[in-house]
C-alpha atoms as a PDB file:
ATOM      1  CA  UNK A   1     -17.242   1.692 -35.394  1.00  0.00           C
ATOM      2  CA  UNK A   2     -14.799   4.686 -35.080  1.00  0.00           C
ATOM      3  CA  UNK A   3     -16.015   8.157 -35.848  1.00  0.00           C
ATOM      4  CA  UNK A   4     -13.860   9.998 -38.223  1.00  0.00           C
ATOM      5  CA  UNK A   5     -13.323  12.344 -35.732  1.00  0.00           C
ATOM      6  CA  UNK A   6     -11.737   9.620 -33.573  1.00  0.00           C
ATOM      7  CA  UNK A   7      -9.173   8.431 -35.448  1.00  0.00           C
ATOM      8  CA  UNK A   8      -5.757  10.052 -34.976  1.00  0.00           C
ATOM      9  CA  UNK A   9      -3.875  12.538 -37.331  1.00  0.00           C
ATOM     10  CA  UNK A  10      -1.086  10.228 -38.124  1.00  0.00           C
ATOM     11  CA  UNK A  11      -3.904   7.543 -39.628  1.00  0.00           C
ATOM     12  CA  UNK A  12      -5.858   9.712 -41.323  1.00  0.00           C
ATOM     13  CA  UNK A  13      -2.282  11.135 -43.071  1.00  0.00           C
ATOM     14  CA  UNK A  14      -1.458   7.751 -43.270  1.00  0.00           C
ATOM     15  CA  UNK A  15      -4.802   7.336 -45.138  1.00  0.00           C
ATOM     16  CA  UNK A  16      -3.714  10.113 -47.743  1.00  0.00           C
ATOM     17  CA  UNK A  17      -0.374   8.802 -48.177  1.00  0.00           C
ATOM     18  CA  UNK A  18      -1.337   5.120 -49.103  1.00  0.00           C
ATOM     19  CA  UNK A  19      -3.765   6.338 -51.055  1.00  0.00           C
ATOM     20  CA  UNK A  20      -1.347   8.028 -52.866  1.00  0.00           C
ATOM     21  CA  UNK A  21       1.032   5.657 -53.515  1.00  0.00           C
ATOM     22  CA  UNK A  22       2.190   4.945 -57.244  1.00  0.00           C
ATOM     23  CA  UNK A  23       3.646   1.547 -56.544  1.00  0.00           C
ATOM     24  CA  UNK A  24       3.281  -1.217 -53.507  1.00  0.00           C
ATOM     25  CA  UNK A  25       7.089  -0.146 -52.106  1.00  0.00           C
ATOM     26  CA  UNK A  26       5.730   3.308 -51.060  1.00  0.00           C
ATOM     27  CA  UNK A  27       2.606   2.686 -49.914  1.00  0.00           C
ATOM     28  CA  UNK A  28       3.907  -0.380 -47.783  1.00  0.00           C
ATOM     29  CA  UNK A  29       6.630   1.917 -46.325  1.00  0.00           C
ATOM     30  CA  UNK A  30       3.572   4.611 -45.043  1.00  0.00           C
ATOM     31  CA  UNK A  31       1.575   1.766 -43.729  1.00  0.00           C
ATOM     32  CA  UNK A  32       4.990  -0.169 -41.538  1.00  0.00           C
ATOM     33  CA  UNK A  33       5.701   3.606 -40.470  1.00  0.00           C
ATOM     34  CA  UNK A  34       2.327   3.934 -38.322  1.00  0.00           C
ATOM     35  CA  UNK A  35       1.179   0.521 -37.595  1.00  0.00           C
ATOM     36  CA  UNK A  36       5.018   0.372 -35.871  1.00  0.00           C
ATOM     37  CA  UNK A  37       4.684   3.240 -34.328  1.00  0.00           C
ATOM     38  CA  UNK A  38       1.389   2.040 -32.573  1.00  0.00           C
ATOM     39  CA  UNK A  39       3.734  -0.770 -31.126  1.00  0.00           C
ATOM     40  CA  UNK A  40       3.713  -3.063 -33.588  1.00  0.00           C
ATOM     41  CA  UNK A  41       7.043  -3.890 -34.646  1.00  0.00           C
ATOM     42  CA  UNK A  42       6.569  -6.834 -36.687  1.00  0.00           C
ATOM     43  CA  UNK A  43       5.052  -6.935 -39.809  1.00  0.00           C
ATOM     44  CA  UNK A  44       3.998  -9.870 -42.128  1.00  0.00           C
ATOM     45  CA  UNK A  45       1.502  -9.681 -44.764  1.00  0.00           C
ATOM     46  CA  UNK A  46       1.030 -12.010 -47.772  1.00  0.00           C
ATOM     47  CA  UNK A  47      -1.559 -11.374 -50.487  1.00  0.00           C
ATOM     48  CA  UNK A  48      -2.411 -13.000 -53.930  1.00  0.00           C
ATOM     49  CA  UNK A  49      -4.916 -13.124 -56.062  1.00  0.00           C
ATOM     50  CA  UNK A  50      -4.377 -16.461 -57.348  1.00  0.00           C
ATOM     51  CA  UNK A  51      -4.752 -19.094 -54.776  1.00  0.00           C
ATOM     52  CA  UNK A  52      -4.511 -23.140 -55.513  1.00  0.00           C
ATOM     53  CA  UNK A  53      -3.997 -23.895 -51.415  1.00  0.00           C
ATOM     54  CA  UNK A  54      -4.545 -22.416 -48.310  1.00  0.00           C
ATOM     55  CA  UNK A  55      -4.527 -18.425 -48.064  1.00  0.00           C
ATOM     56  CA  UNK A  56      -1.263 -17.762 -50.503  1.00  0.00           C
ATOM     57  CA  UNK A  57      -0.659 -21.097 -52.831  1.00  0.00           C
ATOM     58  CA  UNK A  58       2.232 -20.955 -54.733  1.00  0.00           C
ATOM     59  CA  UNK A  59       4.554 -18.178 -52.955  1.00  0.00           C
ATOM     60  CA  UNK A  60       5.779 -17.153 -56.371  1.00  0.00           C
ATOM     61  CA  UNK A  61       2.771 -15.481 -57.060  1.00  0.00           C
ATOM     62  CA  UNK A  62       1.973 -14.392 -53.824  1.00  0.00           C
ATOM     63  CA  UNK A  63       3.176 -10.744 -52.414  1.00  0.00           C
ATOM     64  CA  UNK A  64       4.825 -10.892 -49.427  1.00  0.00           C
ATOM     65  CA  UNK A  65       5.680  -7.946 -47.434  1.00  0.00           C
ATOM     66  CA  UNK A  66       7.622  -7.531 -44.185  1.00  0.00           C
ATOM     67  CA  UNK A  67       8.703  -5.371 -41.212  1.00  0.00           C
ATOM     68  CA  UNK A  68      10.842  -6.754 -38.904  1.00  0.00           C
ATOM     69  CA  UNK A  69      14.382  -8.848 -38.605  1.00  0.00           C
ATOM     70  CA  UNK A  70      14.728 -10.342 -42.336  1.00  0.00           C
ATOM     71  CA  UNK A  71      15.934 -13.317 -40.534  1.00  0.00           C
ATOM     72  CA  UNK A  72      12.670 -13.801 -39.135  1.00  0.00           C
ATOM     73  CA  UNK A  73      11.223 -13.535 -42.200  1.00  0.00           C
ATOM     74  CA  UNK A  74      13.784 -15.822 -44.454  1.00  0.00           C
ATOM     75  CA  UNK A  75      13.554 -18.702 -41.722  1.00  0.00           C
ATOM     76  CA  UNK A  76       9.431 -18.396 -41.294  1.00  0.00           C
ATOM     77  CA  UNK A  77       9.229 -18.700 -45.244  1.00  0.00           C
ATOM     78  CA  UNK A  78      11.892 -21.004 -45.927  1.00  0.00           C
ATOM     79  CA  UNK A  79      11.260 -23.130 -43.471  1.00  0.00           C
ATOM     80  CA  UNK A  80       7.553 -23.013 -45.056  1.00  0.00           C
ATOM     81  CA  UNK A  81       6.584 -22.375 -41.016  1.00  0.00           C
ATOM     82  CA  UNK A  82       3.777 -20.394 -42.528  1.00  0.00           C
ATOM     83  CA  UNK A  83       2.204 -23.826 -43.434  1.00  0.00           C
ATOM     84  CA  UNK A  84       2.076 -25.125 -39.652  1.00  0.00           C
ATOM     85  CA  UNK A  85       1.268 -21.891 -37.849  1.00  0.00           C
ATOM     86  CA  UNK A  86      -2.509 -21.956 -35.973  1.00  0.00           C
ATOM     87  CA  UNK A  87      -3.212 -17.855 -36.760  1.00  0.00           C
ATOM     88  CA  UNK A  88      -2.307 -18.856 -40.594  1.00  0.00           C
ATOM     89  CA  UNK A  89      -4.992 -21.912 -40.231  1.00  0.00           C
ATOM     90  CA  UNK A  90      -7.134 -19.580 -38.480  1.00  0.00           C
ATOM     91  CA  UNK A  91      -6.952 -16.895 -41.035  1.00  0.00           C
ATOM     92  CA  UNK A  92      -8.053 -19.215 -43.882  1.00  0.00           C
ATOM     93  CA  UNK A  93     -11.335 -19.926 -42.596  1.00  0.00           C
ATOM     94  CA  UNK A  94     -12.137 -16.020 -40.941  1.00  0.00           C
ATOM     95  CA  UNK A  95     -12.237 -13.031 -41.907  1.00  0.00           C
ATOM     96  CA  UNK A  96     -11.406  -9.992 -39.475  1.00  0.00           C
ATOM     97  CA  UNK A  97      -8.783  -9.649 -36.663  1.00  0.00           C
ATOM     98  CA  UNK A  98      -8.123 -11.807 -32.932  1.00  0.00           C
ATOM     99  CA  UNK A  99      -5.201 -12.127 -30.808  1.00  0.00           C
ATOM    100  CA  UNK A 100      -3.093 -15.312 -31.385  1.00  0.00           C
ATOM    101  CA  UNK A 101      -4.652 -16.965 -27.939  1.00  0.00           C
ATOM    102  CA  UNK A 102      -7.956 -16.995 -29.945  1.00  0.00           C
ATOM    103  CA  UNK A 103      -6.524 -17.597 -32.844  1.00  0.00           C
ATOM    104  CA  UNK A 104      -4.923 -20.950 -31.228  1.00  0.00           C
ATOM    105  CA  UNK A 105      -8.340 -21.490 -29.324  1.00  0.00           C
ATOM    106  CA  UNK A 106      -9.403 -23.320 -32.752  1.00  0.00           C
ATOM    107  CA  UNK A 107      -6.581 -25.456 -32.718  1.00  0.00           C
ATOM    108  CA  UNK A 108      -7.768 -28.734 -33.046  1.00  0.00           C
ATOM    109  CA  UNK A 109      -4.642 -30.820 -33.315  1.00  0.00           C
ATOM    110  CA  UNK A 110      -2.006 -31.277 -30.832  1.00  0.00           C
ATOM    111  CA  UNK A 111       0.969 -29.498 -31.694  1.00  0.00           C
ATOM    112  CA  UNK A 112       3.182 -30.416 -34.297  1.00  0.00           C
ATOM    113  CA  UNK A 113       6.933 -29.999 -34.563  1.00  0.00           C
ATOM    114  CA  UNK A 114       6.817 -27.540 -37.072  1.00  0.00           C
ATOM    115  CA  UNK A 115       4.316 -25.617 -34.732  1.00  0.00           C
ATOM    116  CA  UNK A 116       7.146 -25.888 -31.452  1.00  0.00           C
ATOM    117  CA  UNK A 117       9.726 -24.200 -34.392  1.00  0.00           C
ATOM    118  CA  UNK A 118       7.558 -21.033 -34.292  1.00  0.00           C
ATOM    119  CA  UNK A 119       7.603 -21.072 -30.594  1.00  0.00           C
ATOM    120  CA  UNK A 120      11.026 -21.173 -30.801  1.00  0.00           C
ATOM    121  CA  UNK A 121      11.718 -18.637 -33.690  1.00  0.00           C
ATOM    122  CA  UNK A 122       9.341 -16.317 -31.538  1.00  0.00           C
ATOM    123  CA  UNK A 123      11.619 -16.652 -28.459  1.00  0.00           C
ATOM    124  CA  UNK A 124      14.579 -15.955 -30.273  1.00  0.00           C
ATOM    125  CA  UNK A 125      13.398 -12.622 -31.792  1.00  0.00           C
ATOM    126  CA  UNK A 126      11.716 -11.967 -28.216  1.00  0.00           C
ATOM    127  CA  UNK A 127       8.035 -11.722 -29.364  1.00  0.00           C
ATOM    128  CA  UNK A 128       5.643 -13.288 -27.013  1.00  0.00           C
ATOM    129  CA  UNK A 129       2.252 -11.844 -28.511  1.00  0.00           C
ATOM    130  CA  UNK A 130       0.908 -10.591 -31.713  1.00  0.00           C
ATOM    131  CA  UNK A 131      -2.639 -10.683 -33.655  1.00  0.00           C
ATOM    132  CA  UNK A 132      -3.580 -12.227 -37.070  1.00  0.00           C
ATOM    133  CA  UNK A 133      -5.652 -10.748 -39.452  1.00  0.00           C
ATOM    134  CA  UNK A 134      -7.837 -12.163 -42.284  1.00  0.00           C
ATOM    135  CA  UNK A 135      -7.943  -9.928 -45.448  1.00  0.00           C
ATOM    136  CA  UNK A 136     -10.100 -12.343 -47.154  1.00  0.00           C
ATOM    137  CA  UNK A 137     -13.443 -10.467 -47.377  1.00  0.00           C
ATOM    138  CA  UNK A 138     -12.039  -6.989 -48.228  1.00  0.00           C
ATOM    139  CA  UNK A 139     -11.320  -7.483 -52.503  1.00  0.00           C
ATOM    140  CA  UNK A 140     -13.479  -9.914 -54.273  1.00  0.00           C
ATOM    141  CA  UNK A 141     -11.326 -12.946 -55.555  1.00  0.00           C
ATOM    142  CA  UNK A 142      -8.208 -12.205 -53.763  1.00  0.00           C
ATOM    143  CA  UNK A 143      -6.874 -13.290 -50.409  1.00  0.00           C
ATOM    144  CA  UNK A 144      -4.871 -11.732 -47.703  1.00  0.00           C
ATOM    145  CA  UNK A 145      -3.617 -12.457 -44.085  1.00  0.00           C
ATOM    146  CA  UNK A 146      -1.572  -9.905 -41.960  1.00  0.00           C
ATOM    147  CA  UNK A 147       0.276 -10.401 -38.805  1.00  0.00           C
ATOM    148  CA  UNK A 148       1.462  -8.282 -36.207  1.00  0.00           C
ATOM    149  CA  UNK A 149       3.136  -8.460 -33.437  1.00  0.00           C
ATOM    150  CA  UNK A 150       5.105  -6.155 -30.956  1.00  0.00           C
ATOM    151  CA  UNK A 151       8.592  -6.810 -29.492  1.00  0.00           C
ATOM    152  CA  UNK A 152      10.591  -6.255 -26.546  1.00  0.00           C
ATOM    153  CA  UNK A 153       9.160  -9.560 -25.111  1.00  0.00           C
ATOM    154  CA  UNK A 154       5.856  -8.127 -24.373  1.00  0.00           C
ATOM    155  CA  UNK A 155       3.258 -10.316 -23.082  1.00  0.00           C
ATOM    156  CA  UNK A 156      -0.446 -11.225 -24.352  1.00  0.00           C
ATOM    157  CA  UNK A 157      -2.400  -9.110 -21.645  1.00  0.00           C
ATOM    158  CA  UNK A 158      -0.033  -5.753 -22.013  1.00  0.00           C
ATOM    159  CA  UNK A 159      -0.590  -6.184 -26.240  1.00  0.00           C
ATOM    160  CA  UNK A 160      -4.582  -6.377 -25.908  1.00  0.00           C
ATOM    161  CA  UNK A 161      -4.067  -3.496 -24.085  1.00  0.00           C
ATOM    162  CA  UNK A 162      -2.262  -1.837 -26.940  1.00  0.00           C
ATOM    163  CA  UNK A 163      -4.976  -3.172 -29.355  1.00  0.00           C
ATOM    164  CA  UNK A 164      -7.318  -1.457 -26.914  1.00  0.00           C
ATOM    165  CA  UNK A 165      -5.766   1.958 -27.333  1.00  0.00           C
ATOM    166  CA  UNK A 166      -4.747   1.297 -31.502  1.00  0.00           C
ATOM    167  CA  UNK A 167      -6.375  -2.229 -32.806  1.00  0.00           C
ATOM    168  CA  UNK A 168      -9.342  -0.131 -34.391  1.00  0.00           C
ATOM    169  CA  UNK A 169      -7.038   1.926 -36.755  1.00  0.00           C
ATOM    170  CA  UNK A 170      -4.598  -1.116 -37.353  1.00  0.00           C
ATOM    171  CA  UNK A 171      -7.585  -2.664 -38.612  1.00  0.00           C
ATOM    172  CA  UNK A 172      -8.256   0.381 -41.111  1.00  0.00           C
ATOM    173  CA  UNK A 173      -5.076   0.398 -41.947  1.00  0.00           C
ATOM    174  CA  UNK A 174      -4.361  -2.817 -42.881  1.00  0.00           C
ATOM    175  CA  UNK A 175      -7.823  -3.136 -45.170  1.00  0.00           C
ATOM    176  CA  UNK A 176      -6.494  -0.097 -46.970  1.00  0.00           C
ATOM    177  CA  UNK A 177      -3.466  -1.617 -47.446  1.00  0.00           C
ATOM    178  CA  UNK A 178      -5.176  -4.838 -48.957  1.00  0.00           C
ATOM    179  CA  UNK A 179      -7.558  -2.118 -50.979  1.00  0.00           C
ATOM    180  CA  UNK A 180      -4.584  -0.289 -52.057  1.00  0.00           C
ATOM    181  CA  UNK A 181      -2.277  -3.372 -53.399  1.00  0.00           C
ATOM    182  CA  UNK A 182      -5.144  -4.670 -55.592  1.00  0.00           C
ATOM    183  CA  UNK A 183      -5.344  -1.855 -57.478  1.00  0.00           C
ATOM    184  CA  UNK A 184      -1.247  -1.260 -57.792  1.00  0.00           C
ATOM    185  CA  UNK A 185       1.448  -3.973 -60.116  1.00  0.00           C
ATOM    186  CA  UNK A 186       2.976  -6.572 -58.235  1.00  0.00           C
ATOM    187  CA  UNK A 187       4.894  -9.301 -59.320  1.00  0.00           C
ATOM    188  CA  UNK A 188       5.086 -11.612 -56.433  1.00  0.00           C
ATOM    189  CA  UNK A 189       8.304 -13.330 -56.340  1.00  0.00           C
ATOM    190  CA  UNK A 190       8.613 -14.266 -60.015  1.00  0.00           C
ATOM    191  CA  UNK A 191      10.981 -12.253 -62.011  1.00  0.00           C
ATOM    192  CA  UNK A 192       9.648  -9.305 -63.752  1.00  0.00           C
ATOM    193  CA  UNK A 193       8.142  -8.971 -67.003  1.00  0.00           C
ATOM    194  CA  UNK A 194      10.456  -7.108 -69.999  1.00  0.00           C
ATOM    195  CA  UNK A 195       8.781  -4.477 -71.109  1.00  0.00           C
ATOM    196  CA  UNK A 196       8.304  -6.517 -74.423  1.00  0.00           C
ATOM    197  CA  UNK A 197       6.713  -9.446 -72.666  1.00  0.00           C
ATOM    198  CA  UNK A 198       4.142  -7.019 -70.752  1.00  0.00           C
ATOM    199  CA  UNK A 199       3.395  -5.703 -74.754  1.00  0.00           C
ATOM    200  CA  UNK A 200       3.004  -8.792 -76.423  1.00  0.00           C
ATOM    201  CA  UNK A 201       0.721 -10.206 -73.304  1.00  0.00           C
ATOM    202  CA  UNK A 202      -1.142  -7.027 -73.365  1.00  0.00           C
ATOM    203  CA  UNK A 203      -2.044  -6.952 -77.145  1.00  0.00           C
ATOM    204  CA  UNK A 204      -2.916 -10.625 -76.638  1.00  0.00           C
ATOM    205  CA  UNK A 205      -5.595  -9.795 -73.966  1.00  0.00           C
ATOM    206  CA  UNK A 206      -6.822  -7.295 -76.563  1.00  0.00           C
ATOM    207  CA  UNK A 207      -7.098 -10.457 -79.165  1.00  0.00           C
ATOM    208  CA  UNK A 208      -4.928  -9.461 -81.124  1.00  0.00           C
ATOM    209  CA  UNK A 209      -3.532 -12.568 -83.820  1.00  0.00           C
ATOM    210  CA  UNK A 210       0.432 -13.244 -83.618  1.00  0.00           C
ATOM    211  CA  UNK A 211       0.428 -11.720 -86.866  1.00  0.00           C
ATOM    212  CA  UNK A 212      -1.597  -8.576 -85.079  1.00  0.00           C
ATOM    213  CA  UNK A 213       0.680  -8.122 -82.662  1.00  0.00           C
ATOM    214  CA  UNK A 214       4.140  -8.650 -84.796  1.00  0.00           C
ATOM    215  CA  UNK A 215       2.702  -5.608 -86.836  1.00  0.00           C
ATOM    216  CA  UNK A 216       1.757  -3.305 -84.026  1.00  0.00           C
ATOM    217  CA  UNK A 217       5.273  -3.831 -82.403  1.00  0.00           C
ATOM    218  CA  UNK A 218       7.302  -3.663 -85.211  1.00  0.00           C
ATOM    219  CA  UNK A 219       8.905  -7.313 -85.076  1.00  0.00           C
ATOM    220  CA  UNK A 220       8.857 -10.799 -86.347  1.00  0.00           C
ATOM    221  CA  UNK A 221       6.284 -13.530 -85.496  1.00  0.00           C
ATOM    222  CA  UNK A 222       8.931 -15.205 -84.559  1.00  0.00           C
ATOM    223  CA  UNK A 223      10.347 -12.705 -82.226  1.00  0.00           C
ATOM    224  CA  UNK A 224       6.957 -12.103 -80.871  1.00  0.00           C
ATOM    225  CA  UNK A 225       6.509 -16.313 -80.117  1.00  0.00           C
ATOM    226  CA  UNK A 226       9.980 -15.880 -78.483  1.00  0.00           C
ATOM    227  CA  UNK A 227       8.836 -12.706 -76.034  1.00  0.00           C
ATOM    228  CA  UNK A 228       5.356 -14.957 -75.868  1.00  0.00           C
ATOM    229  CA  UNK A 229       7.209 -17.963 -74.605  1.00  0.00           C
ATOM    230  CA  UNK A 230       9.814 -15.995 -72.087  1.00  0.00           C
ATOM    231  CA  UNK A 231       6.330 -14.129 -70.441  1.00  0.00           C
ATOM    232  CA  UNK A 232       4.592 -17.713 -69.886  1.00  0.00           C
ATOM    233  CA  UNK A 233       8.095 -18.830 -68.333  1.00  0.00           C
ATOM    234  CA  UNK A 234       8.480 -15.851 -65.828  1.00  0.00           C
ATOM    235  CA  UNK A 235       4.513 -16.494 -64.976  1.00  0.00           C
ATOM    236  CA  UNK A 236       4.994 -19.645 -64.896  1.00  0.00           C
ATOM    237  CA  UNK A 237       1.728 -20.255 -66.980  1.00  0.00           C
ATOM    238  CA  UNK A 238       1.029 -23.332 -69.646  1.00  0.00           C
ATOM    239  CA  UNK A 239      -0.293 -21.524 -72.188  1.00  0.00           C
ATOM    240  CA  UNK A 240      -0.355 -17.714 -73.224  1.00  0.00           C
ATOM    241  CA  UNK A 241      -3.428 -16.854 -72.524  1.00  0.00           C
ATOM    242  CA  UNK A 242      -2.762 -18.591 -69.108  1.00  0.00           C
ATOM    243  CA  UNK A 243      -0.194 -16.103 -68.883  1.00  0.00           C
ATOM    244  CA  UNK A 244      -2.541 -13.195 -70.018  1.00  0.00           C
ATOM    245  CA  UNK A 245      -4.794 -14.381 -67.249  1.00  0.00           C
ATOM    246  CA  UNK A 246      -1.971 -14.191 -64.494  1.00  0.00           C
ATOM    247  CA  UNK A 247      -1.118 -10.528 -65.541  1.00  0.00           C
ATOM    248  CA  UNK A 248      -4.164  -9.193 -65.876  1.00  0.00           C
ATOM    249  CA  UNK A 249      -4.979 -10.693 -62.257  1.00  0.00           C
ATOM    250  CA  UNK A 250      -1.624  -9.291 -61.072  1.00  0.00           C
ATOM    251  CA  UNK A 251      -2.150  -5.925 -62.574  1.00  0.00           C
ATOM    252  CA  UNK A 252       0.807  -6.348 -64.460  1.00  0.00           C
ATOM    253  CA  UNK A 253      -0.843  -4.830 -67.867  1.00  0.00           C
ATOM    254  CA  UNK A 254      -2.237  -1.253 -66.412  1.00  0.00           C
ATOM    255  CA  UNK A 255      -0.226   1.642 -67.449  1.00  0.00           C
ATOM    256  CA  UNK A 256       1.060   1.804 -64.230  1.00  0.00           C
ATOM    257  CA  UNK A 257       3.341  -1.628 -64.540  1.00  0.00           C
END
């Protein structure tokens, strides 16, 4: 473990500034900053709080964050390469941080087309190494996986040496980050709650009748149902207190949202 003392100036600012962070943009944009300027270009993290598969489930509810080539990003995700990658696999049975040899050490399987893609995706973005991070144990009920890689084609045994020199404050980091996103509003990539949807949910998770509510806010029930309806739609939830449950796991009720 890293004395205090140890760690460098620009993580222990970077510390300060996630910490102070209103919203996940900002504190995402400190965190890129010095985990990139360590050498580690690219940047994927996905997070969510409410899993059905694997580490993320349904993408729309999971928060994905990136720094790096968008194409990259837009071909790994739409591609769903995510899915077939051995440090994703890895990362839903770990917890903490290995290079992406040991990560494919547990590879049980012979590789699978989808796997030879991300070989080939890697290639053309020139990234040869990276490590994969499991988030999993850091905030009770939600899940995370982060993975990092830097460019300019360098090679597995020059990267552990750069996780030699920096993999100790990555690690910090990227727990803080995890830390630091639970407690903010995120949305995933649903579309947002009206500020009239976020109400109604949020005087429902008070209990609060329809009636209740259409009182406190100055409407119709019927209005109310319609706001009711258009929040379980965005969430995409079955019922309204389904929807209640999704925001308040999403942290899309606080006063910060």
């Amino acid at each position: 473990m890293t004395r205090n003392s140890d760690r460098s100036p620009e993580t222990l600012s970077t510390i300060t500034a996630i910490m102070a962070a209103l919203d996940v943009t900002t504190a995402w944009k400190h965190f890129s900053a010095t985990v990139s300027a360590y050498g580690f270009d690219n940047i994927i993290y996905g997070g969510t709080r409410l899993p059905t598969t694997g580490i993320l489930g349904d993408l729309r509810d999971a928060l994905i964050l990136h720094h790096g080539p968008s194409e990259y990003l837009d071909i790994y995700l739409g591609e769903e390469l995510y899915l077939h990658s051995p440090t994703y696999e890895w990362a839903e049975s770990n917890t903490g941080f290995v290079s992406w040899p040991v990560a494919m050490a547990h590879l049980s399987a012979p590789p699978t087309p989808q796997m030879m893609r991300i070989v080939q995706l890697n290639r053309k973005f020139n990234v040869y190494s990276g490590f994969v991070g499991s988030l999993n144990d850091v905030v009770p009920g939600m899940r995370g996986v982060i993975g990092l890689s830097p460019g300019n084609a360098m090679q597995q045994p020059e990267a552990d040496e750069l996780w030699a020199r920096h993999g100790h404050e990555v690690e910090l980091l990227s727990r803080l980050i995890q830390l630091r996103i639970a407690s903010l509003p995120q949305s995933g990539q649903r579309r947002p709650l009206t500020n009239r949807q976020r109400e109604a949910l949020l005087w429902c998770s008070r209990g609060k009748t329809m009636q209740d509510v259409a009182t406190i806010m100055g409407l119709s029930v019927a209005t109310v149902e319609k706001h009711l309806r258009m929040a379980r739609e965005a969430l995409d939830a079955q019922t309204t207190a389904h929807a209640v449950q999704k925001a308040v796991s999403l942290n899309l009720l606080s006063e910060q949202a």
